[in-house]
Protein backbone atom coordinates (compact mmCIF):
# COMPACT_ATOMS: atom_id res chain seq x y z
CA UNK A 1 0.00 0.00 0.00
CA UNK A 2 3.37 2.25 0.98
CA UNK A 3 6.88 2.19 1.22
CA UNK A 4 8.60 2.90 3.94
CA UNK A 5 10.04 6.64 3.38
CA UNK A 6 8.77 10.19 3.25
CA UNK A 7 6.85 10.53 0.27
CA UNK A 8 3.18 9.91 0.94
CA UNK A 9 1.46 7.68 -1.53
CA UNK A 10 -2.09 7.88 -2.88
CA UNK A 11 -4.33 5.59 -1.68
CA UNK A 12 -8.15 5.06 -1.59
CA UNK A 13 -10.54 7.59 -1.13
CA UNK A 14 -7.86 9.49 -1.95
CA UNK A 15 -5.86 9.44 1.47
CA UNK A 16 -1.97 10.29 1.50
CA UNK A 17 -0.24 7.29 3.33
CA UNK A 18 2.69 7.31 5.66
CA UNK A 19 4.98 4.00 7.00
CA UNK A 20 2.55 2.73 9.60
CA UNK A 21 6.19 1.94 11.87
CA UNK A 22 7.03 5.72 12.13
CA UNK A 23 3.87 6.29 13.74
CA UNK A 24 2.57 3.56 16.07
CA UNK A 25 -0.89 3.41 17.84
CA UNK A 26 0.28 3.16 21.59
CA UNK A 27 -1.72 2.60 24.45
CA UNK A 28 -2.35 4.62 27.86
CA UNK A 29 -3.33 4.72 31.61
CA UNK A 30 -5.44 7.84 32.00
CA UNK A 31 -7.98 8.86 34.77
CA UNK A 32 -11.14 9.03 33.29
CA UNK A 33 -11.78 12.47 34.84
CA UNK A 34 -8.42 14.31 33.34
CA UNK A 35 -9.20 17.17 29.96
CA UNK A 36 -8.00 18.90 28.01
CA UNK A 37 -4.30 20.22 28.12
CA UNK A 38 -3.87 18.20 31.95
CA UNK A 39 -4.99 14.97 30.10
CA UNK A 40 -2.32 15.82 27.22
CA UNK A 41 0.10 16.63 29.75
CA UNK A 42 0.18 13.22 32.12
CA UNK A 43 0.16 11.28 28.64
CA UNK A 44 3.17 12.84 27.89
CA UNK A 45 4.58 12.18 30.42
CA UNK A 46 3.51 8.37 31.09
CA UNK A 47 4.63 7.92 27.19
CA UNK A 48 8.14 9.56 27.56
CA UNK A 49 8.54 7.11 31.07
CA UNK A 50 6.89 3.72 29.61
CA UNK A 51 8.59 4.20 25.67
CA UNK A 52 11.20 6.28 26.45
CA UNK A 53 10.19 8.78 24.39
CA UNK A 54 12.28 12.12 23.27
CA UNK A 55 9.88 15.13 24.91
CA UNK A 56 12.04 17.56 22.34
CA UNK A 57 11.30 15.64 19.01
CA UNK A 58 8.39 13.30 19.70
CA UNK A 59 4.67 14.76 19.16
CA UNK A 60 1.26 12.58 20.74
CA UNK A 61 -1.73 13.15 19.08
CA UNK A 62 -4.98 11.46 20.59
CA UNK A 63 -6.04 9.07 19.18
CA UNK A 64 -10.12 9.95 18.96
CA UNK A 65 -12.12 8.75 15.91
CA UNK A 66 -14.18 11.04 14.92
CA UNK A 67 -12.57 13.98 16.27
CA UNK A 68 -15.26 13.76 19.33
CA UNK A 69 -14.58 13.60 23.33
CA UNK A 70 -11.59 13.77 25.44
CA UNK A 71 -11.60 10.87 27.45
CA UNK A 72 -8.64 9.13 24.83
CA UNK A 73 -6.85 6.43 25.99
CA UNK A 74 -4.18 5.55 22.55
CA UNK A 75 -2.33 7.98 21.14
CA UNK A 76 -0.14 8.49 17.66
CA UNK A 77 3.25 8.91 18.46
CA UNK A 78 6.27 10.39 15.69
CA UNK A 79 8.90 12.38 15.15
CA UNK A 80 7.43 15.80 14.82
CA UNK A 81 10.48 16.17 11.67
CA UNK A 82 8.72 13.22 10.30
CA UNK A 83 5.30 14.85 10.46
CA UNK A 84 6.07 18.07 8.67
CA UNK A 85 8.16 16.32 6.00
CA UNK A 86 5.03 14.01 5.61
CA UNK A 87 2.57 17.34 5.69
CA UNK A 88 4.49 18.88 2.80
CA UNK A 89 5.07 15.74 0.73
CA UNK A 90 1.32 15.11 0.40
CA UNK A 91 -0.56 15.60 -2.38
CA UNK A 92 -2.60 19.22 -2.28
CA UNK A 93 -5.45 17.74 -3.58
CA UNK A 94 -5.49 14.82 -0.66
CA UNK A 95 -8.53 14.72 1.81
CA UNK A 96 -5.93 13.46 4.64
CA UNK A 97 -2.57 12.31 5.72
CA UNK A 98 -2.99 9.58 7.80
CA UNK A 99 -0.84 6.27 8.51
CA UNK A 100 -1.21 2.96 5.97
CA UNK A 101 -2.74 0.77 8.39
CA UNK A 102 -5.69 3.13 9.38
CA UNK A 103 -6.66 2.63 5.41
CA UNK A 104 -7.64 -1.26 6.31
CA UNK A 105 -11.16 -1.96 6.81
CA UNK A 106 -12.40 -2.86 10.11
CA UNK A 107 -15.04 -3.31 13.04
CA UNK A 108 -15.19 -3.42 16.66
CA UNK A 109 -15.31 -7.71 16.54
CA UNK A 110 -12.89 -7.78 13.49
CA UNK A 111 -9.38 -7.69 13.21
CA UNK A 112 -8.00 -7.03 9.61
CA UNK A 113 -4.64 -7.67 8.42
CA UNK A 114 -2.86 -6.95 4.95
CA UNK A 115 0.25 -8.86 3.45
CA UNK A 116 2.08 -6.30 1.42
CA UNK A 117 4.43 -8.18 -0.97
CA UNK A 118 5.95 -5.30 -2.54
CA UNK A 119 7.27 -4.19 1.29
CA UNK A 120 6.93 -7.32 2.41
CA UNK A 121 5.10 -6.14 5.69
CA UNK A 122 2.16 -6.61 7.24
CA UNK A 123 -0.21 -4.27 7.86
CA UNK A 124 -2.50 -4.64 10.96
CA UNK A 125 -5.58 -2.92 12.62
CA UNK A 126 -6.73 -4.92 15.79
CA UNK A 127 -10.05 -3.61 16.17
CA UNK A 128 -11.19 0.40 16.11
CA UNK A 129 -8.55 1.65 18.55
CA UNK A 130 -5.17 -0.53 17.74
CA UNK A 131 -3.06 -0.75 14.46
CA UNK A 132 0.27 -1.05 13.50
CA UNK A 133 2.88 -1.61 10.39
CA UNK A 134 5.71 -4.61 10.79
CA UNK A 135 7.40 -7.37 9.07
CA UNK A 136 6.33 -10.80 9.33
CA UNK A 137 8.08 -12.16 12.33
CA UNK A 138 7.94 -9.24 14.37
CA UNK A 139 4.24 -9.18 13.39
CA UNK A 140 3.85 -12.44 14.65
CA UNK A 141 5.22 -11.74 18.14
CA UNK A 142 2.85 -8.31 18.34
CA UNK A 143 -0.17 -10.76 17.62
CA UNK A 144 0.55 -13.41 19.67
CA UNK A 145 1.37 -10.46 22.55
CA UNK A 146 -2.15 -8.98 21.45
CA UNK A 147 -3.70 -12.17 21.74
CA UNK A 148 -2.48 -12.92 25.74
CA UNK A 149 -3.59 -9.73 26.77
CA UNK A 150 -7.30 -9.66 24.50
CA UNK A 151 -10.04 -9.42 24.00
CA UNK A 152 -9.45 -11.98 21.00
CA UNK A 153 -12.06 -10.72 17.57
CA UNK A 154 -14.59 -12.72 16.45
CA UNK A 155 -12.87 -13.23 12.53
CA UNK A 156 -9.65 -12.25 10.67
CA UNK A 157 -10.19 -10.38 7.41
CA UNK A 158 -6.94 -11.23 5.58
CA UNK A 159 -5.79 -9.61 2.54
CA UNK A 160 -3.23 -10.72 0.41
CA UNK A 161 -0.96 -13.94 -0.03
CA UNK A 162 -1.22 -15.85 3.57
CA UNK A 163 1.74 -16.08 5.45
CA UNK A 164 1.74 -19.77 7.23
CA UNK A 165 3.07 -18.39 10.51
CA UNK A 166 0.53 -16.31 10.68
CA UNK A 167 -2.24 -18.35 9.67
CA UNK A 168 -1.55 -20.88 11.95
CA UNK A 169 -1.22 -18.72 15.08
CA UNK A 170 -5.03 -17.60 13.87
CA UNK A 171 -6.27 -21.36 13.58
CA UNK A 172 -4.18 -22.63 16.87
CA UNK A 173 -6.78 -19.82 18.51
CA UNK A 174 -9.81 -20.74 16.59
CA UNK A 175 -10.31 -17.56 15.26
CA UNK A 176 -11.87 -17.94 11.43
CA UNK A 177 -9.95 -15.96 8.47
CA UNK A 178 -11.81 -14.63 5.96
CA UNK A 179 -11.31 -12.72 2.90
CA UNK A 180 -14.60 -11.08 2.27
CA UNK A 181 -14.82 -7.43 4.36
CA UNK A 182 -18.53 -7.80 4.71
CA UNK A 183 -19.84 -4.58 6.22
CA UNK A 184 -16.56 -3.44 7.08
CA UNK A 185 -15.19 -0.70 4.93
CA UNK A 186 -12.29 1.90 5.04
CA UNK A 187 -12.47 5.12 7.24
CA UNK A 188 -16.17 4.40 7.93
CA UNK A 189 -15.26 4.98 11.91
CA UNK A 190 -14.18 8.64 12.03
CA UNK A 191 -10.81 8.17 10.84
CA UNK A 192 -10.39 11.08 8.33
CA UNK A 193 -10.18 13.10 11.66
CA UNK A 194 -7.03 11.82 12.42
CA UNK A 195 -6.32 14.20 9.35
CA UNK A 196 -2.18 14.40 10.44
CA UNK A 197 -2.11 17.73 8.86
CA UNK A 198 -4.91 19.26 11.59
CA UNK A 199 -3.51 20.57 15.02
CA UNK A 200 -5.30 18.45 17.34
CA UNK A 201 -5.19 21.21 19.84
CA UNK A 202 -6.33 24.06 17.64
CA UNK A 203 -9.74 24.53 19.34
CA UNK A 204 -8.06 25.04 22.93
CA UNK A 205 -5.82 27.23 21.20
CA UNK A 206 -8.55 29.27 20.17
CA UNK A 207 -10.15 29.11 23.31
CA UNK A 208 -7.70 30.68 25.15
CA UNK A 209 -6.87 33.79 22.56
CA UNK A 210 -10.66 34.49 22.89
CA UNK A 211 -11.34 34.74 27.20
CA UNK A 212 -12.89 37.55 28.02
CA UNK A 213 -12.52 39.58 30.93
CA UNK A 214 -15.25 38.26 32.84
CA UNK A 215 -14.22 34.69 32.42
CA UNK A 216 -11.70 35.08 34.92
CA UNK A 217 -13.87 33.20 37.69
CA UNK A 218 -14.12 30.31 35.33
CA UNK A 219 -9.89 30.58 34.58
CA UNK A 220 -9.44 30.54 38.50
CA UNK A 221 -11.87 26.94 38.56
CA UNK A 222 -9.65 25.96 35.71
CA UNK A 223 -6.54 26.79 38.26
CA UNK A 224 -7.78 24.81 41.18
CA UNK A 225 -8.61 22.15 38.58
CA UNK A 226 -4.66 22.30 37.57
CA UNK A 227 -3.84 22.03 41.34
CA UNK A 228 -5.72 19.04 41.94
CA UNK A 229 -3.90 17.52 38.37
CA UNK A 230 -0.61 18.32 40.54
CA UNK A 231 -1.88 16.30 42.74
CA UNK A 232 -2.83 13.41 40.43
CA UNK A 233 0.52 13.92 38.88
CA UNK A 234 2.18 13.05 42.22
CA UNK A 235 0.41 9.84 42.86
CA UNK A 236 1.16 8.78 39.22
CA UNK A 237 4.58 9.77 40.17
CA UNK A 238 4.05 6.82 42.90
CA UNK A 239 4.24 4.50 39.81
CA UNK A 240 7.75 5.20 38.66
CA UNK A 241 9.33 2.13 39.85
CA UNK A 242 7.15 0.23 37.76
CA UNK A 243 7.09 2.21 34.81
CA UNK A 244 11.18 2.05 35.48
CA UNK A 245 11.28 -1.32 35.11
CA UNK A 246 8.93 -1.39 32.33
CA UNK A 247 11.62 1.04 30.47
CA UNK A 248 14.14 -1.33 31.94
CA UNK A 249 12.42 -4.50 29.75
CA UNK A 250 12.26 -2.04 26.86
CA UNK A 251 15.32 -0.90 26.44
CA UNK A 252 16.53 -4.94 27.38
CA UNK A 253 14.71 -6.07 24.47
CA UNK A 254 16.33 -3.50 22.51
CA UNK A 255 19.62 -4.25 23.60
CA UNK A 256 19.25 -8.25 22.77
CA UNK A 257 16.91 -7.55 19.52
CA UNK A 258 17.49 -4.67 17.41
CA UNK A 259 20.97 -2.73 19.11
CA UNK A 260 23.68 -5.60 20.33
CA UNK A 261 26.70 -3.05 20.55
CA UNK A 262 26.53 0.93 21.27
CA UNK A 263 24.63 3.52 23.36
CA UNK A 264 20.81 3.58 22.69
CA UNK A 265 19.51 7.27 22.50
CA UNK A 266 16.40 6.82 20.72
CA UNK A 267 14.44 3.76 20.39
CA UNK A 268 12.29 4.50 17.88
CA UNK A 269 14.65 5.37 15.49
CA UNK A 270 17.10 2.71 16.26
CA UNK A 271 14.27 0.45 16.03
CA UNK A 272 13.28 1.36 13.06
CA UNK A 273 16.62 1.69 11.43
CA UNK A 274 17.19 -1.97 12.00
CA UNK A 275 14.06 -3.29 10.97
CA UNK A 276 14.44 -1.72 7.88
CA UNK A 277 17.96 -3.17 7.49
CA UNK A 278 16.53 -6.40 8.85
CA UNK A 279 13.60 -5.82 5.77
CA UNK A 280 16.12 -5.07 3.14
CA UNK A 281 18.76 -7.72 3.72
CA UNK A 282 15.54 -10.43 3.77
CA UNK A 283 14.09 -8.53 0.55
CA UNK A 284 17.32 -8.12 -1.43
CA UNK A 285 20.03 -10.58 -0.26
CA UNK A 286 20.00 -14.56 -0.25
CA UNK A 287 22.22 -14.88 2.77
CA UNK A 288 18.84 -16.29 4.96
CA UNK A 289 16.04 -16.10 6.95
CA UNK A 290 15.90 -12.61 9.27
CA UNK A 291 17.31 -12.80 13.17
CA UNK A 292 13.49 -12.27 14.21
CA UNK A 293 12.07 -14.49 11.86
CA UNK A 294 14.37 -17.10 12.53
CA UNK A 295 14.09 -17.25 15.92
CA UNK A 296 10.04 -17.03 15.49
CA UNK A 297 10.52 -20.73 13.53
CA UNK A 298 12.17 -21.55 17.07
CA UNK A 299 9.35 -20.53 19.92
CA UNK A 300 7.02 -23.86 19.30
CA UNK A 301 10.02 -26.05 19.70
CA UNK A 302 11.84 -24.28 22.85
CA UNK A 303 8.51 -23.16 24.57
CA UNK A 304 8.06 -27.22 25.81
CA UNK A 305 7.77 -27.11 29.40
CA UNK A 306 10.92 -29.41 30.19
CA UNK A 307 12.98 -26.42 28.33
CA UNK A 308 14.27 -22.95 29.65
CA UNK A 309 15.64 -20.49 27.48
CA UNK A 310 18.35 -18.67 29.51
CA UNK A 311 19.66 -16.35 26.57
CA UNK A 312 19.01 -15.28 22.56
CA UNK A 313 21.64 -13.41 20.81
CA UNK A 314 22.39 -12.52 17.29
CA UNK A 315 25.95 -11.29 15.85
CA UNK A 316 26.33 -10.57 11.87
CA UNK A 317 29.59 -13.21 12.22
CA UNK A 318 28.48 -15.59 14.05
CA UNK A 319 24.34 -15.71 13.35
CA UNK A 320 21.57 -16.63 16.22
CA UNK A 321 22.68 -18.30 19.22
CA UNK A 322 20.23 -20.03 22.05
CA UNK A 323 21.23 -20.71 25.57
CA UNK A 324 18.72 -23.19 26.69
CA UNK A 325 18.70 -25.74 29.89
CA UNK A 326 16.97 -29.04 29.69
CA UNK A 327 16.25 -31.83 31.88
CA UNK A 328 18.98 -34.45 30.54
CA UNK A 329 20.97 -35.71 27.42
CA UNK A 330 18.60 -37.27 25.78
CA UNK A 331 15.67 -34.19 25.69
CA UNK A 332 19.23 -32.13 24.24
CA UNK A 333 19.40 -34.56 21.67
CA UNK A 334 15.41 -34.20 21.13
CA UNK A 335 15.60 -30.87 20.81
CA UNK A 336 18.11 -30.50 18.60
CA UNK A 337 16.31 -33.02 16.35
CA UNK A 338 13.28 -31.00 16.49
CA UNK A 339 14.52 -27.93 15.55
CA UNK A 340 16.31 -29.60 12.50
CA UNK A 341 13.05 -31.19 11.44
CA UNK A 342 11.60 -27.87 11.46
CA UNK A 343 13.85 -27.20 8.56
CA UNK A 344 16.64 -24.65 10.40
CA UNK A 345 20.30 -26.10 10.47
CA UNK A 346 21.39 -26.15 14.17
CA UNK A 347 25.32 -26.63 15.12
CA UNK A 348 25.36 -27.61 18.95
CA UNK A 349 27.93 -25.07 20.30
CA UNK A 350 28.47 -26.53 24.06
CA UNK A 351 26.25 -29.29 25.62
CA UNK A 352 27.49 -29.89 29.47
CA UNK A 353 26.12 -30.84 33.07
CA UNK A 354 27.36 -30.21 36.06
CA UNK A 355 27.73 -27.28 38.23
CA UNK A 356 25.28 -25.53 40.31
CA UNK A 357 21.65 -26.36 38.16
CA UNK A 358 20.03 -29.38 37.40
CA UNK A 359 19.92 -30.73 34.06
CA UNK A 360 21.76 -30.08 30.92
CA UNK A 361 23.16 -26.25 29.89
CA UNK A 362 22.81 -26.42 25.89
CA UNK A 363 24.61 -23.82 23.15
CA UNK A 364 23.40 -23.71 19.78
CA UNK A 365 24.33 -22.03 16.60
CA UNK A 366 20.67 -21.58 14.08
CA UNK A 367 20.76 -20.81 10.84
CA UNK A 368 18.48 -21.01 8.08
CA UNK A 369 18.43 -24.68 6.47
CA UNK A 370 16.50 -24.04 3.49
């Protein structure tokens, strides 16, 4: 539907398109009772804690179909560079800017997902409120994530050429795929008003050039109301262990995924930079299956409940590497036989007893065996 870059592309209903992974649909913890500016305020601030988030460069947006309320609990989050670039890229004659995946068709009991061969990404929206733009096997772990935490859809609208990984994580959960839309249909849920190119805080702005005088009463109420957001603040604040250890995860996953060596300063970029290096070397090269991917055709085999994974790591020279303990010799040699039958090459690296744990401490080298 789009390629990853700056140029906006065309697409139906004449909608300008953006890379869905520069401008994820992320989720928040909000008091029901918090407006206006306060509400934006606390998000940004829960969002720069739990995503570790750049307050300079990154802009939120709610995330409100329709353009109506302001109890939102997602928000859009980019780079605000990547926004402007995207603003003057698009086409005049456009009726919005908005990201690819928002373009798929979809209801409240219906998750719809599009393969995109040219990209080769997948495109997702998991109901109204939840969407995103990956490739395949980092796809795969976001569904299976979304799947844990639920509530599951009814059906799968799927659009383009299945992926089996995919499929099969939709059947192992019963859920039906379909390729018919039925009554769903694009940007019939408010969506235009996501419109990337509108100020979503242009009507407060307004607002406040026009108070009057005598509205001073009502600007004190609005004062006490900012007070007693200080105080929300500080009980949120109460939460920053958590959320500390939540970045802590993060930026772990980061570390052992995406950025092995070097200092991480932004995660969304870094991220993003090697997923698309990830993308490229699986679109362009021979040299194998993906680090993500590969390790994806792993999780069936070394999720048995006889088997702990104790470490995953990935370096150009020497490919994947597991560090798995099982219960004796013999479920190594299983294992290793599995994994083989599941069509990856495995070289068994170090396979030793002893010491302080039980069982057997097993090394191995993956690689793609096709």
């Amino acid at each position: 539907m789009t390629q990853s870059g700056d140029t906006p592309t065309l697409g139906p209903e004449g909608v300008a398109l953006v890379p869905g992974e520069l401008i994820p649909v992320l989720p928040l913890d909000l008091p029901a009772n918090l407006r206006g500016s306060t509400r934006e305020q606390v998000a940004r601030r829960q969002l720069c804690d739990s995503a570790a988030l750049d307050p300079n460069t990154a802009q939120i947006r709610p995330f409100l179909l329709g353009g109506r309320g302001e109890s939102w609990s997602h928000a859009l989050v980019a780079n605000r560079a990547d926004i402007a670039a995207w603003i003057k890229a698009a086409p005049t004659n456009c009726r919005a800017v908005l990201p690819d995946y928002l373009a798929l068709p979809v209801e409240p009991d219906l998750w719809s997902l599009r393969h995109d061969v040219d990209s080769n990404r997948i495109l997702a929206r998991l109901g109204l409120n939840d969407g995103f733009a990956a490739d395949p096997g980092l796809a795969r772990l976001l569904l299976e994530r979304a799947l844990e935490i639920g509530p599951a859809p009814k059906s799968i609208l799927w659009q383009g050429p299945e992926i089996a990984a995919l499929t099969d994580l939709f059947d192992a959960a019963g859920l039906p795929i379909t390729q018919e839309a039925g009554r769903a249909k694009s940007f019939d849920h408010g969506e235009l008003a996501l419109d990337l190119r509108r100020d979503p805080f242009a009507t407060r702005a307004r607002l406040r050039r026009s108070v009057l005088p005598w509205r001073w009463p009502a600007l004190v109420a609005l004062l006490a109301a900012g007070v007693w957001a200080t105080a929300q603040t500080i009980a949120i604040d109460a939460l920053t262990t958590e959320k500390r250890a939540v970045q802590a995860r993060t930026l772990e996953t980061v570390r052992t995924n995406f950025v092995p060596s070097g200092p991480i300063l932004d995660v969304r970029a870094q991220v993003s930079r090697a997923l698309a290096q990830t993308r490229s070397a699986a679109l362009n090269t021979e040299d194998g299956l993906p680090p993500l991917t590969l390790f994806a055709a792993t999780v069936d085999v070394i999720s048995a409940p006889d088997i702990t994974p104790e470490r995953v790591e990935f370096r150009s020279e020497d490919g994947l590497r597991l560090l798995l303990e099982v219960a004796d010799f013999a479920a190594s040699e299983a294992l290793v036989s599995a994994l083989r039958d599941s069509g990856l090459g495995v070289e068994v690296i170090r396979s030793e007893a002893g010491g302080d744990r039980d069982g057997v401490t097993l090394e191995l080298q993956l690689e793609d065996g096709t």
